[in-house]
PDB file of N, CA and C in Angstrom:
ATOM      1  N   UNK A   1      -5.023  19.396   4.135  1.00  0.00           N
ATOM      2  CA  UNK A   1      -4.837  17.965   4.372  1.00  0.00           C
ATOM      3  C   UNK A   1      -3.458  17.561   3.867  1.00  0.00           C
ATOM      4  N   UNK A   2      -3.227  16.731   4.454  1.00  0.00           N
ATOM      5  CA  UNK A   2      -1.613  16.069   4.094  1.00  0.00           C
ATOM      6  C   UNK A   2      -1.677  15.384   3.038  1.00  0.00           C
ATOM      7  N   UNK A   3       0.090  15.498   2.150  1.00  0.00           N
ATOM      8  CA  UNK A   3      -0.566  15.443   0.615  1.00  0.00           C
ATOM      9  C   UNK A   3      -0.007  13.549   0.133  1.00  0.00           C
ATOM     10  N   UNK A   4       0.537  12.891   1.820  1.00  0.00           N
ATOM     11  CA  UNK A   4       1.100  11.780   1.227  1.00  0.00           C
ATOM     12  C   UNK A   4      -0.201  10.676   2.258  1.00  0.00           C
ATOM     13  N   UNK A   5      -0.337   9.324   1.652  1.00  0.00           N
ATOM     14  CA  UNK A   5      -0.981   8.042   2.188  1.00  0.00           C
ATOM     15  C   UNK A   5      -0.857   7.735   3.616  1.00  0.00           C
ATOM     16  N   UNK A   6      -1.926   7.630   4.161  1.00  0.00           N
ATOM     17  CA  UNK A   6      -2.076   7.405   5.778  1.00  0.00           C
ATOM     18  C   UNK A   6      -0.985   5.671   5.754  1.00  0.00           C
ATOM     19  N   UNK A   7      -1.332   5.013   4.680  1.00  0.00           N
ATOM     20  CA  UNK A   7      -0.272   3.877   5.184  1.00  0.00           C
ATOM     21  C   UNK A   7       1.078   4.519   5.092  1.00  0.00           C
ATOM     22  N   UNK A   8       1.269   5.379   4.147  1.00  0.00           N
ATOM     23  CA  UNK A   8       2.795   6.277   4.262  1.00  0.00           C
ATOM     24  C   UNK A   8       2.845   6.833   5.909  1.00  0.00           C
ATOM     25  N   UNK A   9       2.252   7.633   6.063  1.00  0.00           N
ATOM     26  CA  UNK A   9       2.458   7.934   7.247  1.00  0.00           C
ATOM     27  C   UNK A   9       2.787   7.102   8.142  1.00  0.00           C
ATOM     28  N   UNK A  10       1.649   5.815   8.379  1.00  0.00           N
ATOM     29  CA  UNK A  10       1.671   4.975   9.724  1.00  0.00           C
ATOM     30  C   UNK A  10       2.750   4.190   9.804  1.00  0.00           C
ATOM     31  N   UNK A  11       2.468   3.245   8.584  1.00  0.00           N
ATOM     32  CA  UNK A  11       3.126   2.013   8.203  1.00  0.00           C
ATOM     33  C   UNK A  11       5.122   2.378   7.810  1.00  0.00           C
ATOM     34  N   UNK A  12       5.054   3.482   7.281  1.00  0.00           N
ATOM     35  CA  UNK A  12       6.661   4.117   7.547  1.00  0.00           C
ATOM     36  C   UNK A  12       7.126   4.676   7.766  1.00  0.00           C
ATOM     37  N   UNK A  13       6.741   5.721   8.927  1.00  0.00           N
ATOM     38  CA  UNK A  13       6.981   6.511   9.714  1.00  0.00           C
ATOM     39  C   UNK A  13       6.659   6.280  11.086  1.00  0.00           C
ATOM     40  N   UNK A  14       6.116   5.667  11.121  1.00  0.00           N
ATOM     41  CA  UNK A  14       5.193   5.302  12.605  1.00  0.00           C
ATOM     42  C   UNK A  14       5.554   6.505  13.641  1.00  0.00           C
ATOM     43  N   UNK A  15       5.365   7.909  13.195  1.00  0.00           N
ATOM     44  CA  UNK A  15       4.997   9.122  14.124  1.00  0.00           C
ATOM     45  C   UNK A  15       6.109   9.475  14.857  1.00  0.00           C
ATOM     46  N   UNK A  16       7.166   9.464  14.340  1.00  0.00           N
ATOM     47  CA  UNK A  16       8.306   9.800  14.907  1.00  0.00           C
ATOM     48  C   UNK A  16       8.202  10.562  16.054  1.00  0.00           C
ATOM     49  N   UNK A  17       8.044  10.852  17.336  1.00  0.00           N
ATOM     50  CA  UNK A  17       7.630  11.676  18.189  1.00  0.00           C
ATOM     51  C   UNK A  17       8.637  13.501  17.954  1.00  0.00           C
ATOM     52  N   UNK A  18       9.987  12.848  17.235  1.00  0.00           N
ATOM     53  CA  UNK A  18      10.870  14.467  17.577  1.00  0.00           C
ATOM     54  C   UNK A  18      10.923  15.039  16.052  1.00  0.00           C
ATOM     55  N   UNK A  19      10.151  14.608  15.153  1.00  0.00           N
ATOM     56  CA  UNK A  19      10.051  14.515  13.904  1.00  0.00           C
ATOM     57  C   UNK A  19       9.138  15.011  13.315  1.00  0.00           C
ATOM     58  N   UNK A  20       7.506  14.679  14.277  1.00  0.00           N
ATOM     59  CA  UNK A  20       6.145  15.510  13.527  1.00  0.00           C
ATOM     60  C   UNK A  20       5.470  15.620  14.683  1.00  0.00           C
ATOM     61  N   UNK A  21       5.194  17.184  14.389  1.00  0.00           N
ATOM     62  CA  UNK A  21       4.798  18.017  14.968  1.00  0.00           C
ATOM     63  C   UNK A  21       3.068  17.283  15.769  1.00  0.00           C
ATOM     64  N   UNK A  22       2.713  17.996  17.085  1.00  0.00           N
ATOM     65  CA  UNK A  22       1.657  17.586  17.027  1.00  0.00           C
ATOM     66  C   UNK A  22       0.589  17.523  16.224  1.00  0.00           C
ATOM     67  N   UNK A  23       0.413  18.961  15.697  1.00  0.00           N
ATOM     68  CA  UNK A  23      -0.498  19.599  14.979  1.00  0.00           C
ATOM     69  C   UNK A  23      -0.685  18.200  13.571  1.00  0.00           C
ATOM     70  N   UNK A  24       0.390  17.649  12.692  1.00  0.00           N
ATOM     71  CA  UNK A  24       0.612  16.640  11.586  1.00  0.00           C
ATOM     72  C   UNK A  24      -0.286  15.154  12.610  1.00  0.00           C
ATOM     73  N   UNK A  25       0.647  15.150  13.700  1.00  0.00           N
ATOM     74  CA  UNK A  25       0.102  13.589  14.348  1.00  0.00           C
ATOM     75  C   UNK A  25      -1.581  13.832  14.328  1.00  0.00           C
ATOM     76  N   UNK A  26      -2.368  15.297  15.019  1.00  0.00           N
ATOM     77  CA  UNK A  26      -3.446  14.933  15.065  1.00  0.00           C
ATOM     78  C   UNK A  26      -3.953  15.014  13.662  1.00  0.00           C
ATOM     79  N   UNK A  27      -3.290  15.515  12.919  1.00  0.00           N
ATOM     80  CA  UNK A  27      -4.101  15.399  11.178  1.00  0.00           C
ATOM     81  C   UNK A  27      -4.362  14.134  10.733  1.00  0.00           C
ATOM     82  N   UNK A  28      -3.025  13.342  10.742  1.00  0.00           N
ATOM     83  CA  UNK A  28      -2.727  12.227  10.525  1.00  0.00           C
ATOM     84  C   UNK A  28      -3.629  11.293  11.218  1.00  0.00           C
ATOM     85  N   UNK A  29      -4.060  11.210  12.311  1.00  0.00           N
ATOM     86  CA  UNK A  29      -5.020  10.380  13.575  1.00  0.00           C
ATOM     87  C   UNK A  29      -5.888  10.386  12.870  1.00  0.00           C
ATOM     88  N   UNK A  30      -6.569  11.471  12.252  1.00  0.00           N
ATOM     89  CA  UNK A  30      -7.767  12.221  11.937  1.00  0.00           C
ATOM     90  C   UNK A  30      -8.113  11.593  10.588  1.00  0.00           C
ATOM     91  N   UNK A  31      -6.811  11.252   9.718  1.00  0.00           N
ATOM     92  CA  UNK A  31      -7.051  11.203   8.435  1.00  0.00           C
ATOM     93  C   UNK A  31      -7.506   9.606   8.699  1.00  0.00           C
ATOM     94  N   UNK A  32      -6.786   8.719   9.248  1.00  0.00           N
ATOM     95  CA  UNK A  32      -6.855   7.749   9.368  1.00  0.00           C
ATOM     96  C   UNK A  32      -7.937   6.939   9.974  1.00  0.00           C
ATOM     97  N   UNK A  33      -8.740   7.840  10.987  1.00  0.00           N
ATOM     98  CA  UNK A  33     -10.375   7.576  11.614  1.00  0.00           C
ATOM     99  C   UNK A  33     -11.231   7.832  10.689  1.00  0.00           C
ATOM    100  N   UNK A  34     -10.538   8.436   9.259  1.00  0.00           N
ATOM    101  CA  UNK A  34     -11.595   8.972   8.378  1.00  0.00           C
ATOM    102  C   UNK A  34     -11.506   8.338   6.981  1.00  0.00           C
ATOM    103  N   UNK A  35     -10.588   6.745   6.903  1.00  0.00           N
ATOM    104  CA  UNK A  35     -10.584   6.632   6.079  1.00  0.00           C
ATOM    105  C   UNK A  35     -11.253   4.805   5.730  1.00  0.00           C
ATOM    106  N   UNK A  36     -11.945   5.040   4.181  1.00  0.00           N
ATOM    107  CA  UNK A  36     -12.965   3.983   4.689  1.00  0.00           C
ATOM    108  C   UNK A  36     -11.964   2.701   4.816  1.00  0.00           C
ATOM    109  N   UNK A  37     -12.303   1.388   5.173  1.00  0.00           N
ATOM    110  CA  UNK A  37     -11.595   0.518   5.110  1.00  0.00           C
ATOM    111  C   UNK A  37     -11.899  -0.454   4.217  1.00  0.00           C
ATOM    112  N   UNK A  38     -10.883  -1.119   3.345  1.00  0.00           N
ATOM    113  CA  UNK A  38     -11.176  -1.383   1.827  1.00  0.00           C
ATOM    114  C   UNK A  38     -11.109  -2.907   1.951  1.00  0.00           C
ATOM    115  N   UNK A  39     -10.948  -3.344   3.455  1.00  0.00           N
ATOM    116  CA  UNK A  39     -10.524  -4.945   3.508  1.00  0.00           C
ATOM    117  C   UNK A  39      -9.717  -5.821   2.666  1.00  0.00           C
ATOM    118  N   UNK A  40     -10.005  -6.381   1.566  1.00  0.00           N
ATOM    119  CA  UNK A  40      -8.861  -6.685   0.728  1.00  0.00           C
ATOM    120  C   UNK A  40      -8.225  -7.725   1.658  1.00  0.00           C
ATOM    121  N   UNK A  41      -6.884  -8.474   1.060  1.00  0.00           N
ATOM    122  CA  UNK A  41      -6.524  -9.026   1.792  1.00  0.00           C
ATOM    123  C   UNK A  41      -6.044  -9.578   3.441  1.00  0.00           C
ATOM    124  N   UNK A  42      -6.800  -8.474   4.327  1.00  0.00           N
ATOM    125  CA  UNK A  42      -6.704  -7.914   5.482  1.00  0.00           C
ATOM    126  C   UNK A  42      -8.313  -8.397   6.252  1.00  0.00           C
ATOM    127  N   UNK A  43      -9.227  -8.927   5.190  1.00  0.00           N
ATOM    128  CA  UNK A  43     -10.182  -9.207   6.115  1.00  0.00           C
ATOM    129  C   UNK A  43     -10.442 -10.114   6.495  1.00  0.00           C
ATOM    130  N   UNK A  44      -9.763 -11.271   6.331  1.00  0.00           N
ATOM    131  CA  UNK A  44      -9.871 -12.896   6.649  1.00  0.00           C
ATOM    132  C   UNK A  44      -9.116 -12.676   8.085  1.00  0.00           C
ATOM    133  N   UNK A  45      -8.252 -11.828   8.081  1.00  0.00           N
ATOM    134  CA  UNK A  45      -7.680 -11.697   9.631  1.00  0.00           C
ATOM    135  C   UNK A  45      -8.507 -11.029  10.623  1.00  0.00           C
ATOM    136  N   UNK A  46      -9.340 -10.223  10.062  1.00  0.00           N
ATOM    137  CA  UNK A  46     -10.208  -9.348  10.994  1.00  0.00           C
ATOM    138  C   UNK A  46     -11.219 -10.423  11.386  1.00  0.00           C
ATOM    139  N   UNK A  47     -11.856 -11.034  10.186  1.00  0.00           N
ATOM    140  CA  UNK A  47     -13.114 -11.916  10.809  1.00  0.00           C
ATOM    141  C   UNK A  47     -12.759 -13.065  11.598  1.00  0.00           C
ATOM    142  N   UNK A  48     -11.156 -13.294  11.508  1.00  0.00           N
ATOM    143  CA  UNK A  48     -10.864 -14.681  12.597  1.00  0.00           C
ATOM    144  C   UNK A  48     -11.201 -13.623  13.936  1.00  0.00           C
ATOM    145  N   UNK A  49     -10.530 -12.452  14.086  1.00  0.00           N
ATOM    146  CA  UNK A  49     -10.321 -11.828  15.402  1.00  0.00           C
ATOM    147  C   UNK A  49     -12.052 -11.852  15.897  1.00  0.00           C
ATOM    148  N   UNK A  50     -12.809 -11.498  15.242  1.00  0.00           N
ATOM    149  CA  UNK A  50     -14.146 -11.067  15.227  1.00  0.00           C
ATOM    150  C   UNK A  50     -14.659 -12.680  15.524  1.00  0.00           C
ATOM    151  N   UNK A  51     -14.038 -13.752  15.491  1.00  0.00           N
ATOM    152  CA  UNK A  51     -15.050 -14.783  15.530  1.00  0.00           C
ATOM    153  C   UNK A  51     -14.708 -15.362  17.085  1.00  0.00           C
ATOM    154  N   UNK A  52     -13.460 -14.821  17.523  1.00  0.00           N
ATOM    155  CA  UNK A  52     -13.000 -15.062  19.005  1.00  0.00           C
ATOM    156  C   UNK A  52     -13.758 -14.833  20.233  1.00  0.00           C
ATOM    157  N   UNK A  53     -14.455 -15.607  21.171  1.00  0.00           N
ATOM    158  CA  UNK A  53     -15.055 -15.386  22.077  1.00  0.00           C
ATOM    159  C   UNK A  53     -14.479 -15.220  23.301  1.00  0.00           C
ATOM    160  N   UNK A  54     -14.287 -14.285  23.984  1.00  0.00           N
ATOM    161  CA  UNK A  54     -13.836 -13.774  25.282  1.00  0.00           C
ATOM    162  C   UNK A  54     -14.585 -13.245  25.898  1.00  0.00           C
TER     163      UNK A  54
END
C-alpha cells in the first residue's frame, strides 16, 4: 500500500497522467473507495446536496 494520504495524493497531485503509473492510479482509486468517510466539516455540504430534489 502507498505510504503517503489519499488527500495527498488527490487533493495535490490530482494523478498526474505522465507522472503515475497506472498500476499507483489504480492503488490510489482503490485506497480512496476504501477509505471511511470522517465528515467533519464537509458534511453540512453533503446533506445540502442530499436534500436537493431532482
Amino acid at each position: 500500500m502507498l505510504s503517503f494520504s489519499i488527500s495527498i495524493c488527490i487533493f495535490k497531485y490530482l494523478l498526474p497522467a505522465r507522472m503515475v503509473a497506472i498500476e499507483e492510479v489504480l492503488e490510489i482509486i482503490e485506497l480512496w473507495l476504501n477509505t471511511k468517510f470522517e465528515g467533519g466539516r464537509h458534511q453540512a455540504r453533503i446533506d445540502m446536496l442530499d436534500s436537493i430534489n431532482v
